[in-house]
C-alpha atoms as a PDB file:
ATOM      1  CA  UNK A   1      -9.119 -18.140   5.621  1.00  0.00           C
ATOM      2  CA  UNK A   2      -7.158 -15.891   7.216  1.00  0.00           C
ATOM      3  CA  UNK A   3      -6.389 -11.756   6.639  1.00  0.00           C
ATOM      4  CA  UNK A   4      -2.773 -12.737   5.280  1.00  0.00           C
ATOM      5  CA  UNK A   5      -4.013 -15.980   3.033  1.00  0.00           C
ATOM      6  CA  UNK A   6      -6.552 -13.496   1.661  1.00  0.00           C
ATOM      7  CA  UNK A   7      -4.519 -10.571   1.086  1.00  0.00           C
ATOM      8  CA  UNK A   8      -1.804 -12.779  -0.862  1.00  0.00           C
ATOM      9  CA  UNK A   9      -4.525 -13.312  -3.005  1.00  0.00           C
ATOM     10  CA  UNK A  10      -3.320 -11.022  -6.975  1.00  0.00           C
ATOM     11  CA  UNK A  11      -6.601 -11.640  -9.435  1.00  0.00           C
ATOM     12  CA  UNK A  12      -4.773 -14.025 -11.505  1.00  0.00           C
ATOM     13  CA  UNK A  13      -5.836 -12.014 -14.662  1.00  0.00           C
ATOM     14  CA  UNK A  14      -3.810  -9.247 -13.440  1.00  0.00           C
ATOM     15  CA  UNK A  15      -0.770 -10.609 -12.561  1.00  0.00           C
ATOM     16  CA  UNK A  16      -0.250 -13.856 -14.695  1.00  0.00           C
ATOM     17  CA  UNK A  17      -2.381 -13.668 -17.505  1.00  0.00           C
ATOM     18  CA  UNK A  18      -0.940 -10.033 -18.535  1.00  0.00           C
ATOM     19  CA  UNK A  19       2.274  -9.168 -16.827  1.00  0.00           C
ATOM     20  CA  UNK A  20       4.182 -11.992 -16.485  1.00  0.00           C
ATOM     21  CA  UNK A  21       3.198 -13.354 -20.248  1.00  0.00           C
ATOM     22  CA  UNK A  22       3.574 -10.004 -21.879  1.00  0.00           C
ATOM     23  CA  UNK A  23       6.360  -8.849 -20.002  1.00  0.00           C
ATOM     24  CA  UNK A  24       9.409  -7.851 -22.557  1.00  0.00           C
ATOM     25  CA  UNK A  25      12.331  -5.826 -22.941  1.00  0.00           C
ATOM     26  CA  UNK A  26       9.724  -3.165 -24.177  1.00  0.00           C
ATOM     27  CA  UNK A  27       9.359  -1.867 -27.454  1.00  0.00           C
ATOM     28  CA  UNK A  28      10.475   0.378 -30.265  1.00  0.00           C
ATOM     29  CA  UNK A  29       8.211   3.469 -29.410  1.00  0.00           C
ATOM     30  CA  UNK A  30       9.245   2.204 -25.694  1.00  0.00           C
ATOM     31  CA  UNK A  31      12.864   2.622 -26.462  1.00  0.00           C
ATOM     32  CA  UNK A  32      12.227   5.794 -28.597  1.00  0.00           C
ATOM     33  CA  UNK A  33      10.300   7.993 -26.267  1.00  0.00           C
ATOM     34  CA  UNK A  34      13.212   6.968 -23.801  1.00  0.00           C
ATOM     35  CA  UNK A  35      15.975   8.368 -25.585  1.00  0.00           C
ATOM     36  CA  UNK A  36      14.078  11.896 -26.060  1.00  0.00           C
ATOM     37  CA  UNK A  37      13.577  12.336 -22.273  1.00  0.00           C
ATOM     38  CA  UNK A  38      17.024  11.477 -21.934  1.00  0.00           C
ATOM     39  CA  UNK A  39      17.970  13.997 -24.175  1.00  0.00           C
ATOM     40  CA  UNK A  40      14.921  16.681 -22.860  1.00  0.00           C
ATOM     41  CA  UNK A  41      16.850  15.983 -19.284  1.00  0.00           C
ATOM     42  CA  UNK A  42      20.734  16.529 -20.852  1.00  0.00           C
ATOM     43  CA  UNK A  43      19.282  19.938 -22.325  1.00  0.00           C
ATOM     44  CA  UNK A  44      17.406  21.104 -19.034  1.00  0.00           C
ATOM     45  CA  UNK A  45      20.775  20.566 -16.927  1.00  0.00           C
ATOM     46  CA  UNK A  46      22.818  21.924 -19.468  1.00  0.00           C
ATOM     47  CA  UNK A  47      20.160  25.173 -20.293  1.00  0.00           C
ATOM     48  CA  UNK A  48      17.359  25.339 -18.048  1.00  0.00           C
ATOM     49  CA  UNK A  49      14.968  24.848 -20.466  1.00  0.00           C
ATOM     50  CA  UNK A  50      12.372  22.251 -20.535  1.00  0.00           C
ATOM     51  CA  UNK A  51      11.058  20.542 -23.545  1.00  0.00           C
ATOM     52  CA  UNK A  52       7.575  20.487 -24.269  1.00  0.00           C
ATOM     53  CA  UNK A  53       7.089  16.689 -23.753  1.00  0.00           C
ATOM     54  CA  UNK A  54       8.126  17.021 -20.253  1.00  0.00           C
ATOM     55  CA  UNK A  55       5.390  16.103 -18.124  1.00  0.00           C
ATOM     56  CA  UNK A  56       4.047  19.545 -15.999  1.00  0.00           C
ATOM     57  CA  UNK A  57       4.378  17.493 -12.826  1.00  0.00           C
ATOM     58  CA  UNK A  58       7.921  16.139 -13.675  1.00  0.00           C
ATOM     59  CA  UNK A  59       8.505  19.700 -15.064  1.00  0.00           C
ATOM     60  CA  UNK A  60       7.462  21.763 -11.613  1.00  0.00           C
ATOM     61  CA  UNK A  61       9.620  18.842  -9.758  1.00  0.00           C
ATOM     62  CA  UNK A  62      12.610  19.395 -11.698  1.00  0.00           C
ATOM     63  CA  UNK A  63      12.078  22.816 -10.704  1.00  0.00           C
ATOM     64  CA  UNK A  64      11.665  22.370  -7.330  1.00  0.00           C
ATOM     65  CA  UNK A  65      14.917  20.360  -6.710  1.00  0.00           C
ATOM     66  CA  UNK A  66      16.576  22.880  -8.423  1.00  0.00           C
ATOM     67  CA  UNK A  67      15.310  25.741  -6.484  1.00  0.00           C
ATOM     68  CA  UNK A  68      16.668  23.749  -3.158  1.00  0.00           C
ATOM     69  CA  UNK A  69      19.863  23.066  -4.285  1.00  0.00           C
ATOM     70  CA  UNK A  70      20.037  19.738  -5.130  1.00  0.00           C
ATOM     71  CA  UNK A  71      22.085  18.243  -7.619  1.00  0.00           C
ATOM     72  CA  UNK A  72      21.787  15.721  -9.986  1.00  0.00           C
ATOM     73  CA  UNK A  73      25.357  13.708  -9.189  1.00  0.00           C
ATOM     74  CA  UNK A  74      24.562  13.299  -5.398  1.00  0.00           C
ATOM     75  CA  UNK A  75      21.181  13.133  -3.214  1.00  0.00           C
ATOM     76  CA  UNK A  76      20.538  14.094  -0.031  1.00  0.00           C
ATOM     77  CA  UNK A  77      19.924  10.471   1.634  1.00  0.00           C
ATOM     78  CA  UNK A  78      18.237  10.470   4.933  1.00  0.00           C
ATOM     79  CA  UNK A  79      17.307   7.529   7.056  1.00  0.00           C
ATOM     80  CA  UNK A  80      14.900   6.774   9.551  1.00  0.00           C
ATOM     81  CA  UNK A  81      16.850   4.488  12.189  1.00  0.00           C
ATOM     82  CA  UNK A  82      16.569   2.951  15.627  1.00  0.00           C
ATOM     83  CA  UNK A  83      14.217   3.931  17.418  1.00  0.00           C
ATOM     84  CA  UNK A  84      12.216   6.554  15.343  1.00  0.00           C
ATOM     85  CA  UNK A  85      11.996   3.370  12.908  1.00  0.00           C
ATOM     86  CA  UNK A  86      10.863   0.936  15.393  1.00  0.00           C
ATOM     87  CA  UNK A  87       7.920   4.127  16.157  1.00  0.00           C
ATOM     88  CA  UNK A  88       6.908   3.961  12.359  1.00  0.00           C
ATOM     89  CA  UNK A  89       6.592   0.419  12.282  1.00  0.00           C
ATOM     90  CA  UNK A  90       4.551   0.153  15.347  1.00  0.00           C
ATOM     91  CA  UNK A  91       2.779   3.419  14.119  1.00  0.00           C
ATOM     92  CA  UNK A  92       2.602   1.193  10.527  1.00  0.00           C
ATOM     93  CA  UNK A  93       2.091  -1.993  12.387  1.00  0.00           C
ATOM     94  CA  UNK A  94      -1.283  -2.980  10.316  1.00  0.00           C
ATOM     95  CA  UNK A  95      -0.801  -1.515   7.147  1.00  0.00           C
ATOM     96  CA  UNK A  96       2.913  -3.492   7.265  1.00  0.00           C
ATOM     97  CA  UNK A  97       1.585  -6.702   7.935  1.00  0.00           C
ATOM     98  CA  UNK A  98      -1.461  -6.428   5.443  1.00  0.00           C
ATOM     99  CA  UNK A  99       0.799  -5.577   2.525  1.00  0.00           C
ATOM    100  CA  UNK A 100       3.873  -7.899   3.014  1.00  0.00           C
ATOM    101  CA  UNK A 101       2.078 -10.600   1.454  1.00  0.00           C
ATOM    102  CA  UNK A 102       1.081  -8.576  -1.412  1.00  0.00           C
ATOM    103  CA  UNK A 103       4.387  -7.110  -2.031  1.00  0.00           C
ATOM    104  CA  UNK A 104       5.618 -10.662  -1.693  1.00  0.00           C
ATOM    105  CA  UNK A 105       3.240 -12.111  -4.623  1.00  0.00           C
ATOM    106  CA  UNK A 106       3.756  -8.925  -6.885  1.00  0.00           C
ATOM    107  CA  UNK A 107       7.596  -9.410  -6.912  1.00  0.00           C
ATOM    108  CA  UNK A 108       7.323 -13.337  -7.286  1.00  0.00           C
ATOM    109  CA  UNK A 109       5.259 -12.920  -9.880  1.00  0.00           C
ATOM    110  CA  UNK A 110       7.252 -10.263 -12.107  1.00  0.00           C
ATOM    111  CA  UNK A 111      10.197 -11.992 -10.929  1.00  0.00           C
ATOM    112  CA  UNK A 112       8.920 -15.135 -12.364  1.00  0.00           C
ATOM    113  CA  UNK A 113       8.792 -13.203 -15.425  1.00  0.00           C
ATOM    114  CA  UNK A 114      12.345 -12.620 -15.888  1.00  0.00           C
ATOM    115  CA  UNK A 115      12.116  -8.842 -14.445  1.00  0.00           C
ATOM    116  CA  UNK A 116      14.572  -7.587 -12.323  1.00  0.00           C
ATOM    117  CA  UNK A 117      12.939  -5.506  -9.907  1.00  0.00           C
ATOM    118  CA  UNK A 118      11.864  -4.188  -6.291  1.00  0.00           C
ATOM    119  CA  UNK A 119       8.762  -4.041  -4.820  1.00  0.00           C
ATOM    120  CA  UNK A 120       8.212  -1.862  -1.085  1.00  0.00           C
ATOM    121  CA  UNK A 121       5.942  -0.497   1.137  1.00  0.00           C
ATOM    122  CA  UNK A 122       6.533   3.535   2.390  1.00  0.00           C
ATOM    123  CA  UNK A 123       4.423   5.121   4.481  1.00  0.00           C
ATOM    124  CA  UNK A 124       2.503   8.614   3.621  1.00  0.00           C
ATOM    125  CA  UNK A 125       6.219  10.346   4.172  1.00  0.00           C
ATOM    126  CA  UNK A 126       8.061   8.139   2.281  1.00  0.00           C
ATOM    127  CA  UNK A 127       9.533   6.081   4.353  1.00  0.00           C
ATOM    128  CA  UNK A 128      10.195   2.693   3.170  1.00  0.00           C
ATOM    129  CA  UNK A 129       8.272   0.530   5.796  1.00  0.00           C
ATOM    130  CA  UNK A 130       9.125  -3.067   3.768  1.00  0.00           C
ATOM    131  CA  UNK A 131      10.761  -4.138   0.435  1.00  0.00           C
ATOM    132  CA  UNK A 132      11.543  -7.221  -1.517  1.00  0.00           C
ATOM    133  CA  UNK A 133      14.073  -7.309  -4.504  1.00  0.00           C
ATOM    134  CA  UNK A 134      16.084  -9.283  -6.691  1.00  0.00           C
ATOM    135  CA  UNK A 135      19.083 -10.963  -5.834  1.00  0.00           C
ATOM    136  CA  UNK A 136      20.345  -9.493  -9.342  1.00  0.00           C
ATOM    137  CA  UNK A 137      19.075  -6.152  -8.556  1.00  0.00           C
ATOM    138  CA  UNK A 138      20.641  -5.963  -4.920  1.00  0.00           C
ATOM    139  CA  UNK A 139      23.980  -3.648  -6.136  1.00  0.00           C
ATOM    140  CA  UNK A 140      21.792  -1.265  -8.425  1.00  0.00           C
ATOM    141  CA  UNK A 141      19.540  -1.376  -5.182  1.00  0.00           C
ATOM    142  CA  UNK A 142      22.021  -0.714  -2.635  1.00  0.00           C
ATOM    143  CA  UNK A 143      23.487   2.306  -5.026  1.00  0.00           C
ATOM    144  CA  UNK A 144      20.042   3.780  -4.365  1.00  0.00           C
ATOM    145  CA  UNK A 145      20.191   3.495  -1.035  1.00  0.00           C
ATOM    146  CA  UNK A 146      16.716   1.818  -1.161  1.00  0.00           C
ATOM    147  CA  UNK A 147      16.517  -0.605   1.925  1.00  0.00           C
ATOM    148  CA  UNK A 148      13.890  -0.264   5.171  1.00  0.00           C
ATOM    149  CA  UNK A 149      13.800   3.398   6.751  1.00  0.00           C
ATOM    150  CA  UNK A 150      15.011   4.835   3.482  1.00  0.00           C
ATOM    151  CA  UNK A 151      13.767   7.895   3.100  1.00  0.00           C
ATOM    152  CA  UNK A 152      12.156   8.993  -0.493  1.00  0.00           C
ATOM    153  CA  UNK A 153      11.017  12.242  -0.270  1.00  0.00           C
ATOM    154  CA  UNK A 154      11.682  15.203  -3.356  1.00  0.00           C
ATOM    155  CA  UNK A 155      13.775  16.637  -0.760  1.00  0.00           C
ATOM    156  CA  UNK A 156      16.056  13.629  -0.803  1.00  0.00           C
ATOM    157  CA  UNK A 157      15.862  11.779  -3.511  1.00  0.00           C
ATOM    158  CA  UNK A 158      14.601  14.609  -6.204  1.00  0.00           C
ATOM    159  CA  UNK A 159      12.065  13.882  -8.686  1.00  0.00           C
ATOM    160  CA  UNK A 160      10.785  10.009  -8.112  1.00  0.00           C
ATOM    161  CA  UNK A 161       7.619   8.230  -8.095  1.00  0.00           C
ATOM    162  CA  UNK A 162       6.473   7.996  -4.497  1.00  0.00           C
ATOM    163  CA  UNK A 163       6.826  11.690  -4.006  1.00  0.00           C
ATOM    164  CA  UNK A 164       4.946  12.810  -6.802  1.00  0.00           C
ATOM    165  CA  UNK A 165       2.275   9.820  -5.946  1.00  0.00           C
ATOM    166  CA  UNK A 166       2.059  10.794  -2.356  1.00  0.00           C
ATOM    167  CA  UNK A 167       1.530  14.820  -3.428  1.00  0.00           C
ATOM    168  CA  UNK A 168      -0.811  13.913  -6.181  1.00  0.00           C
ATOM    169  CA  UNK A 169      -2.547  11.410  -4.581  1.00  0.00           C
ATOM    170  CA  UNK A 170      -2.963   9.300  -7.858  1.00  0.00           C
ATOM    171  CA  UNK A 171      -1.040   6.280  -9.598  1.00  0.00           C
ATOM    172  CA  UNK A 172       2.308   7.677 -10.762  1.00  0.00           C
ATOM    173  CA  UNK A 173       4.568   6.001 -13.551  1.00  0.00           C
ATOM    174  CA  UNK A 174       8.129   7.838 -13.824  1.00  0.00           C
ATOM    175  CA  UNK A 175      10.195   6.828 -16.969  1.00  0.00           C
ATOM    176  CA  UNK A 176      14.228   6.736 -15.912  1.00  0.00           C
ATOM    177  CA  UNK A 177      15.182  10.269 -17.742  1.00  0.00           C
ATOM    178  CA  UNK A 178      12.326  11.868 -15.271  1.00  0.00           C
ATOM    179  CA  UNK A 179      14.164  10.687 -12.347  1.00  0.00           C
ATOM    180  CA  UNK A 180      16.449  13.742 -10.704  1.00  0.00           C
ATOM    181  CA  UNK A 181      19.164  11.930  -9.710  1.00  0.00           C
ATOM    182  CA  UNK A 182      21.765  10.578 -11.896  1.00  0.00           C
ATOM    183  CA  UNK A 183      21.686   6.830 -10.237  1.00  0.00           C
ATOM    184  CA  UNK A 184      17.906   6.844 -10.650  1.00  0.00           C
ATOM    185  CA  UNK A 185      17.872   6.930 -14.666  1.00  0.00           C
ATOM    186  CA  UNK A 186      18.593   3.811 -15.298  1.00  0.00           C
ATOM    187  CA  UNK A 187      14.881   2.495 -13.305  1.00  0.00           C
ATOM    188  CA  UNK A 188      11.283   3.217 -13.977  1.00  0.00           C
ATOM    189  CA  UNK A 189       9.158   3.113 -11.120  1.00  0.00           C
ATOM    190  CA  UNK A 190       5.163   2.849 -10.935  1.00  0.00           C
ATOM    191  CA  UNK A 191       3.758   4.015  -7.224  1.00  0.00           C
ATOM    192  CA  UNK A 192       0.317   4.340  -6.032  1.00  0.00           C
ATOM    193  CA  UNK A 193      -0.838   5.340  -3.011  1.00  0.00           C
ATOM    194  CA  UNK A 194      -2.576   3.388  -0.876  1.00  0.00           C
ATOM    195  CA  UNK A 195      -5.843   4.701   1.584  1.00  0.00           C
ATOM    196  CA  UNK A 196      -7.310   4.359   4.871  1.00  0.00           C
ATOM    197  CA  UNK A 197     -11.397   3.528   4.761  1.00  0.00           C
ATOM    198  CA  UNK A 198     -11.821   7.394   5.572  1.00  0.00           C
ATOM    199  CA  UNK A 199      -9.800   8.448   2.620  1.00  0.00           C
ATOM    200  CA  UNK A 200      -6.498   9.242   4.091  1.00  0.00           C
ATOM    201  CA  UNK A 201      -3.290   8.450   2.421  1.00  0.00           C
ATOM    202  CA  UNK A 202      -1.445   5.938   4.851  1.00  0.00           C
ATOM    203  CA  UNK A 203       1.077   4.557   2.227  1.00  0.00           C
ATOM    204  CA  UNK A 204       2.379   3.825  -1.033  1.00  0.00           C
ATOM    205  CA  UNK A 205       2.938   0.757  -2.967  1.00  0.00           C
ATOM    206  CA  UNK A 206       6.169   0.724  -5.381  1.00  0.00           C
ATOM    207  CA  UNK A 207       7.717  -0.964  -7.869  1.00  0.00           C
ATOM    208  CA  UNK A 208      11.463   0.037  -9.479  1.00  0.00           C
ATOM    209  CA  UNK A 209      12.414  -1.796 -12.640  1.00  0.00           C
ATOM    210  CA  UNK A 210      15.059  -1.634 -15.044  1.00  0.00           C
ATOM    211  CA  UNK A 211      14.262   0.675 -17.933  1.00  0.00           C
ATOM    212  CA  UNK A 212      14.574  -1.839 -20.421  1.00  0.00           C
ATOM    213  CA  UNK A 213      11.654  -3.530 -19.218  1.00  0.00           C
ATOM    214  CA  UNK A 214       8.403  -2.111 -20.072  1.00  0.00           C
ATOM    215  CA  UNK A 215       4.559  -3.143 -19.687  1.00  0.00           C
ATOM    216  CA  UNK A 216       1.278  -1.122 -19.654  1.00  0.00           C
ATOM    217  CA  UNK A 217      -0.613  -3.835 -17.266  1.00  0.00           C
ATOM    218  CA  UNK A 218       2.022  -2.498 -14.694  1.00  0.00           C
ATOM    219  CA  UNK A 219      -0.183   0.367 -13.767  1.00  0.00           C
ATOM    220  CA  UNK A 220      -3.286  -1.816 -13.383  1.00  0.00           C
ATOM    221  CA  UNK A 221      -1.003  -4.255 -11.493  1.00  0.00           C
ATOM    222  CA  UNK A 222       0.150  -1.377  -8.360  1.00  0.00           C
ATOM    223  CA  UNK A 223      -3.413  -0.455  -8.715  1.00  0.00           C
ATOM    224  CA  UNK A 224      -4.978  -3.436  -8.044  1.00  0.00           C
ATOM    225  CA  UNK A 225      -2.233  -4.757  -5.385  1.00  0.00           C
ATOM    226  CA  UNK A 226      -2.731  -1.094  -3.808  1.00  0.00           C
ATOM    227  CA  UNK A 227      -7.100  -1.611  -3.750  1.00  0.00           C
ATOM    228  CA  UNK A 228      -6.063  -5.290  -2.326  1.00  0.00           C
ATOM    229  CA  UNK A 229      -4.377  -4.125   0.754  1.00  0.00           C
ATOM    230  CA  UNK A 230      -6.584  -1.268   1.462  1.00  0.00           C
ATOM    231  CA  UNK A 231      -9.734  -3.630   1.457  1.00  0.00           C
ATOM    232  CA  UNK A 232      -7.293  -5.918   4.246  1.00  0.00           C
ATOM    233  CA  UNK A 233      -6.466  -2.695   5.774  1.00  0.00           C
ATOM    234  CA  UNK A 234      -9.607  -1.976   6.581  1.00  0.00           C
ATOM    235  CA  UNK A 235     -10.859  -5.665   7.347  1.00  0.00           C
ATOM    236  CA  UNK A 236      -8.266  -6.396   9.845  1.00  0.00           C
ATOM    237  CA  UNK A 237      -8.636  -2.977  11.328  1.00  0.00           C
ATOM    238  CA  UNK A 238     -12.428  -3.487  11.695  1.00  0.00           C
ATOM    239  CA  UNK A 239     -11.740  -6.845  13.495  1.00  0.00           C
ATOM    240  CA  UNK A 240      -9.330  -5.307  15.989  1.00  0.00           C
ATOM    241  CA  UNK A 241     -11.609  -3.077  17.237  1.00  0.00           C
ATOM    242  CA  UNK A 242     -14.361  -5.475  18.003  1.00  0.00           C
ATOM    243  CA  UNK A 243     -11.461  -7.837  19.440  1.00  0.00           C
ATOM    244  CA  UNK A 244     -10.706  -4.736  21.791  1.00  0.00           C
ATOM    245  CA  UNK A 245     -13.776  -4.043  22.035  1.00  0.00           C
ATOM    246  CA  UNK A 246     -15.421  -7.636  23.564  1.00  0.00           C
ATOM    247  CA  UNK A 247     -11.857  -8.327  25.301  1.00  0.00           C
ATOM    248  CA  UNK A 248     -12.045  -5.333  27.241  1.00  0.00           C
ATOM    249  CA  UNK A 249     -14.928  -4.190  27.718  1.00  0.00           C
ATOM    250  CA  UNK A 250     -16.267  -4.146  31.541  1.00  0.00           C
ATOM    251  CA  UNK A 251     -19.966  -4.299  30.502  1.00  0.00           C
ATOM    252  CA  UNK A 252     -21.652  -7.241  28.570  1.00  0.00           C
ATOM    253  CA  UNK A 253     -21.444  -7.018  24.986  1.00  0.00           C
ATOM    254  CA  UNK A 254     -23.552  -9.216  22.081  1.00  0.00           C
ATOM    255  CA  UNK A 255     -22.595  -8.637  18.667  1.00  0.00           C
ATOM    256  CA  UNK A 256     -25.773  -9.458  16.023  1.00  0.00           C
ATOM    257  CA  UNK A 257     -26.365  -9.424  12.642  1.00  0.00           C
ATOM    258  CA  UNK A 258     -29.063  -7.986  10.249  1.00  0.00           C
ATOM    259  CA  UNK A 259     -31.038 -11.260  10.798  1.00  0.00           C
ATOM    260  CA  UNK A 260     -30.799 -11.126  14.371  1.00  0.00           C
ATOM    261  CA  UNK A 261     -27.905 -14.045  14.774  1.00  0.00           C
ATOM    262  CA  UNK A 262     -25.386 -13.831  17.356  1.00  0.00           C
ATOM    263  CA  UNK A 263     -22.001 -13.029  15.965  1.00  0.00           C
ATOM    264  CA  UNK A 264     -20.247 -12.614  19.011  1.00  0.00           C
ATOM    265  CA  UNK A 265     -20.383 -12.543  22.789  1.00  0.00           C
ATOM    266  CA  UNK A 266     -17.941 -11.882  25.542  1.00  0.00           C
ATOM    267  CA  UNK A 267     -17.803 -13.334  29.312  1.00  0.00           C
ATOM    268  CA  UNK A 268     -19.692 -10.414  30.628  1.00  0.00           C
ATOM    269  CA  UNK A 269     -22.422 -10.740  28.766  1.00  0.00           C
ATOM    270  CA  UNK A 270     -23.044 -14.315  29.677  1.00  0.00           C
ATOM    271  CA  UNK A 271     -22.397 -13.909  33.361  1.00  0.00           C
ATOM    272  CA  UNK A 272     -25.185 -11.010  33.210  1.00  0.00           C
ATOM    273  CA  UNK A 273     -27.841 -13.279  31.470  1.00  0.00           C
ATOM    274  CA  UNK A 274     -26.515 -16.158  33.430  1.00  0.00           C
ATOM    275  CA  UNK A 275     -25.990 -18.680  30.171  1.00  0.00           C
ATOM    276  CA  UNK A 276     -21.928 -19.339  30.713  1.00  0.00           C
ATOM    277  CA  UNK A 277     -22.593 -21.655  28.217  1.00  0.00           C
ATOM    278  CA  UNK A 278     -23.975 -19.747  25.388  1.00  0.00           C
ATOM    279  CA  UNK A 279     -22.554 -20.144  22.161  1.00  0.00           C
ATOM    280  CA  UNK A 280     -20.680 -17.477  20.491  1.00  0.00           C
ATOM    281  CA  UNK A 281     -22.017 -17.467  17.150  1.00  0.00           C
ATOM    282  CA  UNK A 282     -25.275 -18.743  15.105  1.00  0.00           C
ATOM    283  CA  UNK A 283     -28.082 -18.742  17.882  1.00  0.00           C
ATOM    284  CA  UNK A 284     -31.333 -17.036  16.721  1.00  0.00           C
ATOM    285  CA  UNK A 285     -31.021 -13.884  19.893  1.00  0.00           C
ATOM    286  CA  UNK A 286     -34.796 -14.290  19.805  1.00  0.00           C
ATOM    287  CA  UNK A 287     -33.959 -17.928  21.384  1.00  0.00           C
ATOM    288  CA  UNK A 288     -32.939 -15.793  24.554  1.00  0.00           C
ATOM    289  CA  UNK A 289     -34.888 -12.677  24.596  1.00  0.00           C
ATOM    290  CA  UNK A 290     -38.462 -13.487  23.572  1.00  0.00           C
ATOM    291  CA  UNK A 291     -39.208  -9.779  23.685  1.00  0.00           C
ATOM    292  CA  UNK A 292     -37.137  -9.167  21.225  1.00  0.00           C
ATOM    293  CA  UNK A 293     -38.829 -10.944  18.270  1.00  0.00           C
ATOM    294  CA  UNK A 294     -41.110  -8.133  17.309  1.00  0.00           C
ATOM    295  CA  UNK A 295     -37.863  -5.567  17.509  1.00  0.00           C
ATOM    296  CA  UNK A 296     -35.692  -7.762  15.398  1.00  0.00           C
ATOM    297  CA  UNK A 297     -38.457  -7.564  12.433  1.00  0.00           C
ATOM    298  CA  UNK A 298     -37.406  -3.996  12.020  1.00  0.00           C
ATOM    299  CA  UNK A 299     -33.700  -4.098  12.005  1.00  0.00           C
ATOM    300  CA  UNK A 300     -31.931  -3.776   8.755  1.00  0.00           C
ATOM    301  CA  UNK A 301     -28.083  -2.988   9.700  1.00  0.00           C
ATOM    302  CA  UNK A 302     -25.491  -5.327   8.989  1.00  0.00           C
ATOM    303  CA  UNK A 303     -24.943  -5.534  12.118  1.00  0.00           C
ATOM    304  CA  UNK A 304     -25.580  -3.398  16.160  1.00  0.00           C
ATOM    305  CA  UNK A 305     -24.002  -3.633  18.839  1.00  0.00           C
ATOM    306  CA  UNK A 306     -25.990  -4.475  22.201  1.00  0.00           C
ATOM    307  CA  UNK A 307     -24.724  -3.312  25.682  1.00  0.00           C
ATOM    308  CA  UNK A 308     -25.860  -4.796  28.548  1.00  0.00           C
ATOM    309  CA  UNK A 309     -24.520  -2.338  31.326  1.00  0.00           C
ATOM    310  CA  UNK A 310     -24.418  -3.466  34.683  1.00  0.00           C
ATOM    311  CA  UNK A 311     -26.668  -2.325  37.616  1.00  0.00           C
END
């Protein structure tokens, strides 16, 4: 199976099972809670003052596009075009080709549930790397000015999910009144970030839907989709470097496992021992080095690298 086959891969329980059955045009305590932060927003344009349901972190955000000058009737768009995009998506090359088919799978399968919606890929500035949306969504989409090398940044965009995600570095949900901008309020959007295997934020996974639509497995949905491509993130990143590594290498190289069994081998290696035919995976190494047997006893790694330099 390949990286992509297995990264397409949603745990069915997540994604059919709850969202796409229980997906609905929300409900009364939904609707309800909307209406008073549309109302909390209308007072803190019109007085400055925030409301005590106000979330702190929407709260300080609110603040700080205030503070810089931005305005609720029109953003500050930026884009990332050319050639500075075609940088970030070599820079993003892996990460982009990991989560397509997740974002793909997430946005058939909440499509297939009658919600209107966008799912995309930024990277750790915001910087939207890959989306997919609905055909119904695509004016709505294009009044956001959401399409690849979009920037969404506070700066830009004022208060939104993959800002506060990316500074937080948690799973953010932002109800439409939270938004900033007037031509945000009419989406909710849940964002979490997404990590490389040393704990650094390379990304965020998004998805924008229209208010009316509302459903708590959401949040376990972007979670799990986000944990998905990290795992593939890492994977193919891991087999890249041992590509590289055997490809290019000018010394012999054997790849083993914990049980002593050849995982991989490159021409070097089998010019030096002088077995041009040796297989590349499977053999017992103690079937070649007979030396070895008592050393191989005591190894419990996954896996070791052997060099075999030469002379």
């Amino acid at each position: 199976m390949t990286n992509q086959s297995k990264a397409s891969r949603l745990p069915r329980q997540v994604t059919v099972d709850t969202v796409e059955e229980n997906l609905s045009q929300g409900d009364a305590k939904h609707h309800e809670m909307l209406s008073l932060l549309e109302k909390a927003r209308k007072r803190y344009f019109s007085t400055g003052k925030i409301d005590a349901m106000v979330r702190p972190e929407i709260a300080a955000s609110w603040q700080r596009c205030k503070d810089a000058g931005l305005t609720p009737a029109k953003g500050r768009h930026r884009f990332v075009d050319g050639t500075p995009l075609e940088k970030k998506l070599r820079q993003n090359a892996y990460l982009v080709r990991i989560a397509t088919p997740v974002i793909d799978r997430v946005q058939r399968q909440l499509t297939s549930g009658s919600c209107l919606c966008a799912t995309y890929l930024t990277d750790n500035e915001g910087v939207v790397l890959y989306f997919s949306a609905n055909e119904l969504l695509d004016e709505s989409v294009r009044e956001m000015k959401l399409r690849v090398g979009s920037v969404w940044s506070e700066e830009t965009v004022g208060t939104n999910a993959i800002s506060l995600a990316l500074m937080y570095n948690k799973q953010f949900y932002t109800y439409a009144s939270e938004h900033y901008l007037n031509s945000h309020v009419i989406f909710n959007c849940v964002t979490a970030p997404v990590h490389s295997n040393d704990g650094e934020t390379v990304g965020a996974i998004t998805v924008t839907f229209y208010k009316e639509f509302y459903n708590d497995s959401l949040m376990a949905l972007i979670a799990t989709a986000a944990d998905l491509i990290e795992k593939q993130f890492l994977n193919l990143r891991n087999t890249a470097i041992i590509d590289y590594t055997l490809n290019d290498a000018s010394d012999g190289v054997l790849i083993l496992d914990g049980k002593m069994r050849v995982l991989q081998v490159n021409s070097h290696f089998r010019q030096l021992i002088n077995e041009p035919s040796l297989p590349a995976a499977s053999m017992d190494v103690s079937s070649l080095f007979k030396a070895w047997t008592r050393v191989a006893s005591g190894i419990t790694k996954a896996f070791m690298f052997v060099w075999a330099r030469r002379s």
